[in-house]
PDB file of N, CA and C in Angstrom:
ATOM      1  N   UNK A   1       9.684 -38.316   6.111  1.00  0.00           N
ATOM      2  CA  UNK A   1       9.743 -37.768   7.449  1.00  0.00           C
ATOM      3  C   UNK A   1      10.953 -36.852   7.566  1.00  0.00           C
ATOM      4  N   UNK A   2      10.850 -35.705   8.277  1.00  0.00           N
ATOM      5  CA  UNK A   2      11.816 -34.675   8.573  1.00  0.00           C
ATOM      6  C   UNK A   2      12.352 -35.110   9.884  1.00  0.00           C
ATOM      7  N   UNK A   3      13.353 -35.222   9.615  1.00  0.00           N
ATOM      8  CA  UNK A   3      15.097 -35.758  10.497  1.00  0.00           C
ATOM      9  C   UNK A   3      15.767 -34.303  10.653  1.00  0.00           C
ATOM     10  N   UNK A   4      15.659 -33.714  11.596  1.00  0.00           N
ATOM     11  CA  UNK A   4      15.529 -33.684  12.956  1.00  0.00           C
ATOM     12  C   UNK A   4      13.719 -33.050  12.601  1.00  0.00           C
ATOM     13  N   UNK A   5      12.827 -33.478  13.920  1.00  0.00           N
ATOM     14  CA  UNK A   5      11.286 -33.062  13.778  1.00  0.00           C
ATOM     15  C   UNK A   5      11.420 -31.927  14.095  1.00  0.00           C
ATOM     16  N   UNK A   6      10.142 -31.560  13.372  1.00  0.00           N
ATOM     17  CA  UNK A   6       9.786 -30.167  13.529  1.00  0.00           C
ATOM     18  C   UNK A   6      10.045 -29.738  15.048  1.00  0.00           C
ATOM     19  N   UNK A   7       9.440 -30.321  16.020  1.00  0.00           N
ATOM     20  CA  UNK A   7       8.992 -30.039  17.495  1.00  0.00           C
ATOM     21  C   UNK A   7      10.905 -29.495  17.780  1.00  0.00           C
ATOM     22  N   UNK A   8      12.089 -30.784  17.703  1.00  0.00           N
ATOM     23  CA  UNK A   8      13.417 -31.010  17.599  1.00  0.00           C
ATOM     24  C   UNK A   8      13.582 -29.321  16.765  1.00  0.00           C
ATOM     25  N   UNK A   9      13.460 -29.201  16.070  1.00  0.00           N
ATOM     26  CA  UNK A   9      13.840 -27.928  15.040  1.00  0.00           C
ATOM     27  C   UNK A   9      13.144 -26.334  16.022  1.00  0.00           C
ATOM     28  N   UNK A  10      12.048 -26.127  16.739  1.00  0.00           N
ATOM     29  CA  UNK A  10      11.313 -25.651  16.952  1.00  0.00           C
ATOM     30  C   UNK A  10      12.405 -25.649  18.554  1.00  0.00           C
ATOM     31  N   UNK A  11      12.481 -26.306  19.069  1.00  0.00           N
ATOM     32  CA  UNK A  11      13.449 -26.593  19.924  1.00  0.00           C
ATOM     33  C   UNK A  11      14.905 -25.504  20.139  1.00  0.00           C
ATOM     34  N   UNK A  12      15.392 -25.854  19.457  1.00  0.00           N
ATOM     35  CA  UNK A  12      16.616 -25.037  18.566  1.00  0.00           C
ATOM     36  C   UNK A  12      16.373 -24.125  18.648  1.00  0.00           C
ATOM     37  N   UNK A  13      15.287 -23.349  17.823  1.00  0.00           N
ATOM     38  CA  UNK A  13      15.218 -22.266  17.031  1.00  0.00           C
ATOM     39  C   UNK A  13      14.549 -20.814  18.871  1.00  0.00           C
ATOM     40  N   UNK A  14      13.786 -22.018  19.394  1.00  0.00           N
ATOM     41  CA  UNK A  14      13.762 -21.183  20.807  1.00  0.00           C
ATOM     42  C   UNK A  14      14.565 -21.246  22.220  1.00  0.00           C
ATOM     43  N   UNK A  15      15.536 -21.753  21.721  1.00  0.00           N
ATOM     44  CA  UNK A  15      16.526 -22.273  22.862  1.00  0.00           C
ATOM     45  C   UNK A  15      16.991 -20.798  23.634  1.00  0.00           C
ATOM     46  N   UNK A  16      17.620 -19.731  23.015  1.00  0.00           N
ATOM     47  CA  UNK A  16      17.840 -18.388  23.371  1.00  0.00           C
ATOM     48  C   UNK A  16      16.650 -17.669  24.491  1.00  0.00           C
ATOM     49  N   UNK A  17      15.332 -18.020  24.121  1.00  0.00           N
ATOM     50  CA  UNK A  17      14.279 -17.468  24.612  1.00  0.00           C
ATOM     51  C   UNK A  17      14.434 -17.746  25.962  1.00  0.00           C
ATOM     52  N   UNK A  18      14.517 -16.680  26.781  1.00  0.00           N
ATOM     53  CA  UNK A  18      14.237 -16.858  28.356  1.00  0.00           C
ATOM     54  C   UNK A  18      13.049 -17.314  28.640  1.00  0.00           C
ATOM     55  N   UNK A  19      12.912 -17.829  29.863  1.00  0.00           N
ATOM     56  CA  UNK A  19      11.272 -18.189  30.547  1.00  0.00           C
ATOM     57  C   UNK A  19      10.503 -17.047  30.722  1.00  0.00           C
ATOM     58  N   UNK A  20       9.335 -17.237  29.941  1.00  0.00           N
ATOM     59  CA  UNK A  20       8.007 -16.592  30.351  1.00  0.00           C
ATOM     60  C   UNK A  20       8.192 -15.128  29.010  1.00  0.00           C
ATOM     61  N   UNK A  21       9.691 -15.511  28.249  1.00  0.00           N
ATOM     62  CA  UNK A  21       9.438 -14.552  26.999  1.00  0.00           C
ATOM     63  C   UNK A  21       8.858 -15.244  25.866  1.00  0.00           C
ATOM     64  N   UNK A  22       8.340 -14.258  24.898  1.00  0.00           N
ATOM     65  CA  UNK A  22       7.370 -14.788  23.781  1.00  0.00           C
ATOM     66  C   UNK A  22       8.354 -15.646  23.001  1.00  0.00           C
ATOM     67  N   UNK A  23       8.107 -16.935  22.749  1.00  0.00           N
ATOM     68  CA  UNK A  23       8.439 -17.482  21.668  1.00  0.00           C
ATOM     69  C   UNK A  23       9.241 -17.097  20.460  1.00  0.00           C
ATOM     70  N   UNK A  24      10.078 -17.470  19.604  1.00  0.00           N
ATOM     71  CA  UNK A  24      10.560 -17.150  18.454  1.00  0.00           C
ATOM     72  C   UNK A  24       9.338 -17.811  17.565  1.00  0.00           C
ATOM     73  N   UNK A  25       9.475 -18.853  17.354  1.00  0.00           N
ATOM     74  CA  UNK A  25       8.473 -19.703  16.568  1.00  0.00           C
ATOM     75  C   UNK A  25       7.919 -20.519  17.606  1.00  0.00           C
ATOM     76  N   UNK A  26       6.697 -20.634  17.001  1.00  0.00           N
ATOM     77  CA  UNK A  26       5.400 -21.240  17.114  1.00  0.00           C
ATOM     78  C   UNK A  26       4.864 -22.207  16.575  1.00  0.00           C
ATOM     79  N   UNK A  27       5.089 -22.347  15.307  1.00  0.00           N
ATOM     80  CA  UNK A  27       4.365 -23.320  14.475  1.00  0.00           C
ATOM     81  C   UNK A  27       5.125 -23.867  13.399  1.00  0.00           C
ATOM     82  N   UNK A  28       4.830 -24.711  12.875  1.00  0.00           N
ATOM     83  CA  UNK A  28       5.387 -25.400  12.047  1.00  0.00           C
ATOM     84  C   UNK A  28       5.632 -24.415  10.207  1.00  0.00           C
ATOM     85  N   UNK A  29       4.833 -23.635  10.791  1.00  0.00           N
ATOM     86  CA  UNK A  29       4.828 -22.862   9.170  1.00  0.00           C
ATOM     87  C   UNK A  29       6.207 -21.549   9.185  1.00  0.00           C
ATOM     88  N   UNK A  30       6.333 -21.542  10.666  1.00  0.00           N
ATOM     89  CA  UNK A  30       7.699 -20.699  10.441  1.00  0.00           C
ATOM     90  C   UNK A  30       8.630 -21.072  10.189  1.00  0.00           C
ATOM     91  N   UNK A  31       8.991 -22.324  10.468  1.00  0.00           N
ATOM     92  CA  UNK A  31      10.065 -23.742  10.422  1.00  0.00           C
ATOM     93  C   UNK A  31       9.948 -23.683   8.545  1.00  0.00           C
ATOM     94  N   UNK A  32       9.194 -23.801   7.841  1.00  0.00           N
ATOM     95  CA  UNK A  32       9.166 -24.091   6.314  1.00  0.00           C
ATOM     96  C   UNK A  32       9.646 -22.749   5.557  1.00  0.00           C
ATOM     97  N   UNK A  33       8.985 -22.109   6.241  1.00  0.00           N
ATOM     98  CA  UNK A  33       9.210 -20.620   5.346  1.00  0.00           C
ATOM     99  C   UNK A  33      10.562 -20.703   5.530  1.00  0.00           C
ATOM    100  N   UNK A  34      11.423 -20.508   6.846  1.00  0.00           N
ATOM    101  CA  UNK A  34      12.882 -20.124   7.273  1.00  0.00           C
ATOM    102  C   UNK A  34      13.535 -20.912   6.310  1.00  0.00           C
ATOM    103  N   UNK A  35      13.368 -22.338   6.253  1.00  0.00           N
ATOM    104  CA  UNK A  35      13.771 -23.010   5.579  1.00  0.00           C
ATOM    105  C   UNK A  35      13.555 -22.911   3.996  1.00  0.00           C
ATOM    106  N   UNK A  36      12.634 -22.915   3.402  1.00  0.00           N
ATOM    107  CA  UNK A  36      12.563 -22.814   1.885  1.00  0.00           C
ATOM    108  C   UNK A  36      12.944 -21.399   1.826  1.00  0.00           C
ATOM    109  N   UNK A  37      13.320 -20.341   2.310  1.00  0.00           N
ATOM    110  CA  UNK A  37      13.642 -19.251   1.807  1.00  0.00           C
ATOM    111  C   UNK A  37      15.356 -19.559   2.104  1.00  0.00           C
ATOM    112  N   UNK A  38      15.774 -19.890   2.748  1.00  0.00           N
ATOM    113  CA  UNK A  38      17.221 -20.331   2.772  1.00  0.00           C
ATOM    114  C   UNK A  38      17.300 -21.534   1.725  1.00  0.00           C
ATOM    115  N   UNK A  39      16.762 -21.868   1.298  1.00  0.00           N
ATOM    116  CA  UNK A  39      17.304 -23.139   0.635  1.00  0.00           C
ATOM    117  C   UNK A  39      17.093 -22.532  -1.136  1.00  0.00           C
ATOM    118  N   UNK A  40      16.431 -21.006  -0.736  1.00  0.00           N
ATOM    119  CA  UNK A  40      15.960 -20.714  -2.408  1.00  0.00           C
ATOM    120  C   UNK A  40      17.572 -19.637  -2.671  1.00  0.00           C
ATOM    121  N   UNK A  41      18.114 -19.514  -1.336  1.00  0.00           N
ATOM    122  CA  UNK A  41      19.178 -18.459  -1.069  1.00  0.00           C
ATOM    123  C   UNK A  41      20.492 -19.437  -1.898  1.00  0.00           C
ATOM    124  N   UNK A  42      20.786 -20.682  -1.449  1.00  0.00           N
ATOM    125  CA  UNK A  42      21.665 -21.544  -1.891  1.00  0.00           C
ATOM    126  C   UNK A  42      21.397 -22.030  -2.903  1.00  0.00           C
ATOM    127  N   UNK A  43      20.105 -22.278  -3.577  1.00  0.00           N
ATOM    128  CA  UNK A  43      20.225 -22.647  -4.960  1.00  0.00           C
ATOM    129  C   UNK A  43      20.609 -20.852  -5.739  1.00  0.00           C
ATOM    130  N   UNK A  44      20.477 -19.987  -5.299  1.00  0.00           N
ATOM    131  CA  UNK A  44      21.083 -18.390  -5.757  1.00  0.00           C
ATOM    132  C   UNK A  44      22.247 -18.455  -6.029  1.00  0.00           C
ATOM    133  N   UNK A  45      22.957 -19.497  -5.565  1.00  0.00           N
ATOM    134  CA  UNK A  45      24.459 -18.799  -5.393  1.00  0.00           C
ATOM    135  C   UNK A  45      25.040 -19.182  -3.859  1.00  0.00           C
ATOM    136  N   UNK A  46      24.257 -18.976  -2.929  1.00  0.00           N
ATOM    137  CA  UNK A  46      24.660 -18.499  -1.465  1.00  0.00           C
ATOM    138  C   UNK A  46      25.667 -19.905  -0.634  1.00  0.00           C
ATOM    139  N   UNK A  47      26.524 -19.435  -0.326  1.00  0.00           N
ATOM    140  CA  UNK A  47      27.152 -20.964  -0.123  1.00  0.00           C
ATOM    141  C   UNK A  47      26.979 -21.376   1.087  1.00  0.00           C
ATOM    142  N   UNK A  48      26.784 -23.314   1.341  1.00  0.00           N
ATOM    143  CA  UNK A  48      26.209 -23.200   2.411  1.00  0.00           C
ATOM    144  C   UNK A  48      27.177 -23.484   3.639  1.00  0.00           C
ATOM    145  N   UNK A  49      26.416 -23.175   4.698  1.00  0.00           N
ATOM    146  CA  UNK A  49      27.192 -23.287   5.802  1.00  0.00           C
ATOM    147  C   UNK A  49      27.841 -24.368   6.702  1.00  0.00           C
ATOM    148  N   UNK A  50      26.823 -25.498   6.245  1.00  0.00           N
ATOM    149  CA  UNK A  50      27.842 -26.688   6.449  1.00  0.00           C
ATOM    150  C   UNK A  50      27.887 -27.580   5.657  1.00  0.00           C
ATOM    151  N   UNK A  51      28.413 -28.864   6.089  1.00  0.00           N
ATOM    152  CA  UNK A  51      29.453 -29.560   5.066  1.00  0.00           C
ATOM    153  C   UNK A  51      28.107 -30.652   4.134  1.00  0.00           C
ATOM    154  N   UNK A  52      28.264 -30.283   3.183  1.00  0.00           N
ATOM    155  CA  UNK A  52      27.459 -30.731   2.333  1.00  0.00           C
ATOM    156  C   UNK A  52      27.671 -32.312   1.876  1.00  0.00           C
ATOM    157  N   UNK A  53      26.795 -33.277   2.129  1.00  0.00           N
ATOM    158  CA  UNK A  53      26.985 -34.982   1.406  1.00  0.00           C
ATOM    159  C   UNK A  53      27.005 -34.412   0.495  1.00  0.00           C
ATOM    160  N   UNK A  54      27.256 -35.640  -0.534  1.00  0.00           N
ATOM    161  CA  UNK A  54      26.826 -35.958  -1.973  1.00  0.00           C
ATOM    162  C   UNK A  54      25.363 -36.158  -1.890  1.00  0.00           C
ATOM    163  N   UNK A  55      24.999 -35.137  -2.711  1.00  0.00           N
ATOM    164  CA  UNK A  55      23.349 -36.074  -3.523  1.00  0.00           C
ATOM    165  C   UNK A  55      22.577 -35.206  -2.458  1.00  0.00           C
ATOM    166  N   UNK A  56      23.093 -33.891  -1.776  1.00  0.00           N
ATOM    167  CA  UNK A  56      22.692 -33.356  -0.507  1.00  0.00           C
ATOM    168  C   UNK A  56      21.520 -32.445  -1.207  1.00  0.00           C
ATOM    169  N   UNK A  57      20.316 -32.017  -0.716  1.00  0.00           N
ATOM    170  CA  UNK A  57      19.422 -30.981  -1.335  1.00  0.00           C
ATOM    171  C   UNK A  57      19.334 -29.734  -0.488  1.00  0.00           C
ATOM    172  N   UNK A  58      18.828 -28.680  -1.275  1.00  0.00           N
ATOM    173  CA  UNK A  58      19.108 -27.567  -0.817  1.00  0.00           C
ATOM    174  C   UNK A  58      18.298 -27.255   0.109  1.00  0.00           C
ATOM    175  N   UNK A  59      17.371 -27.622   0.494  1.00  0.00           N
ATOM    176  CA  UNK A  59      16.401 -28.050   1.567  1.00  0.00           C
ATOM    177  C   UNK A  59      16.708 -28.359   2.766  1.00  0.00           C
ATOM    178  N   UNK A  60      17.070 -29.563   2.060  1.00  0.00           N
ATOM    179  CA  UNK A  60      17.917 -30.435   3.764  1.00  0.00           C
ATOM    180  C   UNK A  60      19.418 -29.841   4.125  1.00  0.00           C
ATOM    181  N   UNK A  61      19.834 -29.069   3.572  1.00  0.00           N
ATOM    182  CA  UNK A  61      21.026 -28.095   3.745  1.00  0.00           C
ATOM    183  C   UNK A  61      20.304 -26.968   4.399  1.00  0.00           C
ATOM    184  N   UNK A  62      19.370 -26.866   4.483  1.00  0.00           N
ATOM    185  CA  UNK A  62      18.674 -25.514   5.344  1.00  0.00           C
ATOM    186  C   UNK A  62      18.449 -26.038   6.193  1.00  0.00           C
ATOM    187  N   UNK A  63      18.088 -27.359   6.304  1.00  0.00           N
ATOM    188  CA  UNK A  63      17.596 -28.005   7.625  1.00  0.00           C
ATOM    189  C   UNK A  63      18.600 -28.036   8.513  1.00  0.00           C
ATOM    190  N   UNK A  64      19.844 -28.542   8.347  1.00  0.00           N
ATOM    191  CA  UNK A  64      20.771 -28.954   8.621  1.00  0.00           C
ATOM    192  C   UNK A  64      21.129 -27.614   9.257  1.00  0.00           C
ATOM    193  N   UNK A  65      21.372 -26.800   8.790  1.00  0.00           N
ATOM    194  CA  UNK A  65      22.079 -25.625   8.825  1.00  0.00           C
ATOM    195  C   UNK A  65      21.191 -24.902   9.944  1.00  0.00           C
ATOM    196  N   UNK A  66      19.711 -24.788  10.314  1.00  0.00           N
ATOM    197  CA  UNK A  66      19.107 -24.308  11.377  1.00  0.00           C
ATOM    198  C   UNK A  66      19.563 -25.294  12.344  1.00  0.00           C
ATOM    199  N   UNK A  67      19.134 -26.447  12.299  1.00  0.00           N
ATOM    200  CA  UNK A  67      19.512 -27.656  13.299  1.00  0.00           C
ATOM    201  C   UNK A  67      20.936 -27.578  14.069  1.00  0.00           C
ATOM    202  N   UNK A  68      21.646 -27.030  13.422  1.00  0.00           N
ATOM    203  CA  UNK A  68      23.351 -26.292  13.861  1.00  0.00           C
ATOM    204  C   UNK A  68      22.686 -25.414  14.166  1.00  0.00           C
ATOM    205  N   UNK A  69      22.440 -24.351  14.468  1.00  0.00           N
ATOM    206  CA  UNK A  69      22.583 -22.814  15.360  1.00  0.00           C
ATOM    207  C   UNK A  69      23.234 -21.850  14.030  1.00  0.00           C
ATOM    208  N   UNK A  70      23.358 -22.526  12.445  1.00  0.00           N
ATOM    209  CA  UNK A  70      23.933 -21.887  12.034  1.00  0.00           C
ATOM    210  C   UNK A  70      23.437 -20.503  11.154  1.00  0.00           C
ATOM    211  N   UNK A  71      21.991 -20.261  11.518  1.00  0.00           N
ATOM    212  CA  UNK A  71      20.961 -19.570  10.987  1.00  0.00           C
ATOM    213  C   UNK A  71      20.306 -19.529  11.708  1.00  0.00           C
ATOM    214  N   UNK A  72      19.906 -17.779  11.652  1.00  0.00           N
ATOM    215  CA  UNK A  72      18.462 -17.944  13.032  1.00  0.00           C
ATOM    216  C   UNK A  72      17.330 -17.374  12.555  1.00  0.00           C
ATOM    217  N   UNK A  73      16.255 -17.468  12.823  1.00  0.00           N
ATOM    218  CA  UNK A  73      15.108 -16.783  12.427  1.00  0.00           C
ATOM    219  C   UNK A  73      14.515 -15.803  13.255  1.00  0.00           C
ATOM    220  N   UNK A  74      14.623 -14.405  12.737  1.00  0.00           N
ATOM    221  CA  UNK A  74      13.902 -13.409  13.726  1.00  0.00           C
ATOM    222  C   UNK A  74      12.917 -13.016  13.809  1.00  0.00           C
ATOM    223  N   UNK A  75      12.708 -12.867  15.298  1.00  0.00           N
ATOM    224  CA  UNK A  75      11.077 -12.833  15.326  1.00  0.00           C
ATOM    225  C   UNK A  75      10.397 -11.178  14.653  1.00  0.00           C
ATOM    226  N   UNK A  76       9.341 -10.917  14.577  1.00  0.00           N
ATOM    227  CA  UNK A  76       9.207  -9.878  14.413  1.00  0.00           C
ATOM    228  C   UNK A  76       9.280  -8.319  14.272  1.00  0.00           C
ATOM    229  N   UNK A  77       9.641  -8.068  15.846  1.00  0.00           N
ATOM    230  CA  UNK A  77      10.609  -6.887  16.190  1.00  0.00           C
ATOM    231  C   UNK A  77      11.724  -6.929  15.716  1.00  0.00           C
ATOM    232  N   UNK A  78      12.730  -7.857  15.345  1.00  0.00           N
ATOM    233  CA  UNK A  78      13.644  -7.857  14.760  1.00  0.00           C
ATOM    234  C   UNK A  78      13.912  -7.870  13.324  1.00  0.00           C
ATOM    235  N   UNK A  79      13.001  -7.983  12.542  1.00  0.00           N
ATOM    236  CA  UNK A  79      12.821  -7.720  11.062  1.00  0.00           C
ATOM    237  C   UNK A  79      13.388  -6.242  10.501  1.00  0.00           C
ATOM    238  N   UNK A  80      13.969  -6.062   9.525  1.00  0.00           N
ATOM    239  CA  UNK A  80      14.066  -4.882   8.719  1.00  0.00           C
ATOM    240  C   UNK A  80      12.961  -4.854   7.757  1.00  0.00           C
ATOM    241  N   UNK A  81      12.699  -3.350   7.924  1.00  0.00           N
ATOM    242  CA  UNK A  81      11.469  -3.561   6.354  1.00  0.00           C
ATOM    243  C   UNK A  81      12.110  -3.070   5.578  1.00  0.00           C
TER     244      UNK A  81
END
C-alpha cells in the first residue's frame, strides 16, 4: 500500500488550483509517471530533496518528495517541448 494515498498525493499535487479551475491531475496514472520519472532522475545522479532513511528507495523518495510540495507536476500548458 502507498503511504501517503494516491487520493492524499492527488490532494497535494492540486492544492494551488483555484475553484472551478481545471485540475492539475486527475488520475492516478499522472501520480506514477511524476513519480517514476523522478525516481529514474535520482537513481541518474539527481540528488534528492529530502532527507533520505536508510534502506530508502528511489521511488518512495519521489513519493516523499511530491508529498512535501517539493516537486510539482505541470499540467499541460505548462510543458516545454
Amino acid at each position: 500500500m502507498l503511504h501517503p494515498s494516491y487520493t492524499d498525493l492527488m490532494k497535494v499535487v492540486n492544492s494551488d488550483v483555484e475553484p472551478g479551475e481545471t485540475k492539475i491531475v486527475s488520475s492516478r496514472y499522472s501520480i506514477v509517471m511524476a513519480t517514476s520519472k523522478r525516481a529514474r532522475q535520482i537513481i541518474g545522479g539527481d540528488e534528492p530533496l529530502v532527507n533520505m532513511k536508510t534502506g530508502m528507495k528511489p521511488l518512495s523518495v519521489a513519493v516523499e518528495e511530491l508529498n512535501e510540495g517539493k516537486i510539482k507536476i505541470l499540467g499541460d500548458e505548462e510543458t516545454e517541448d
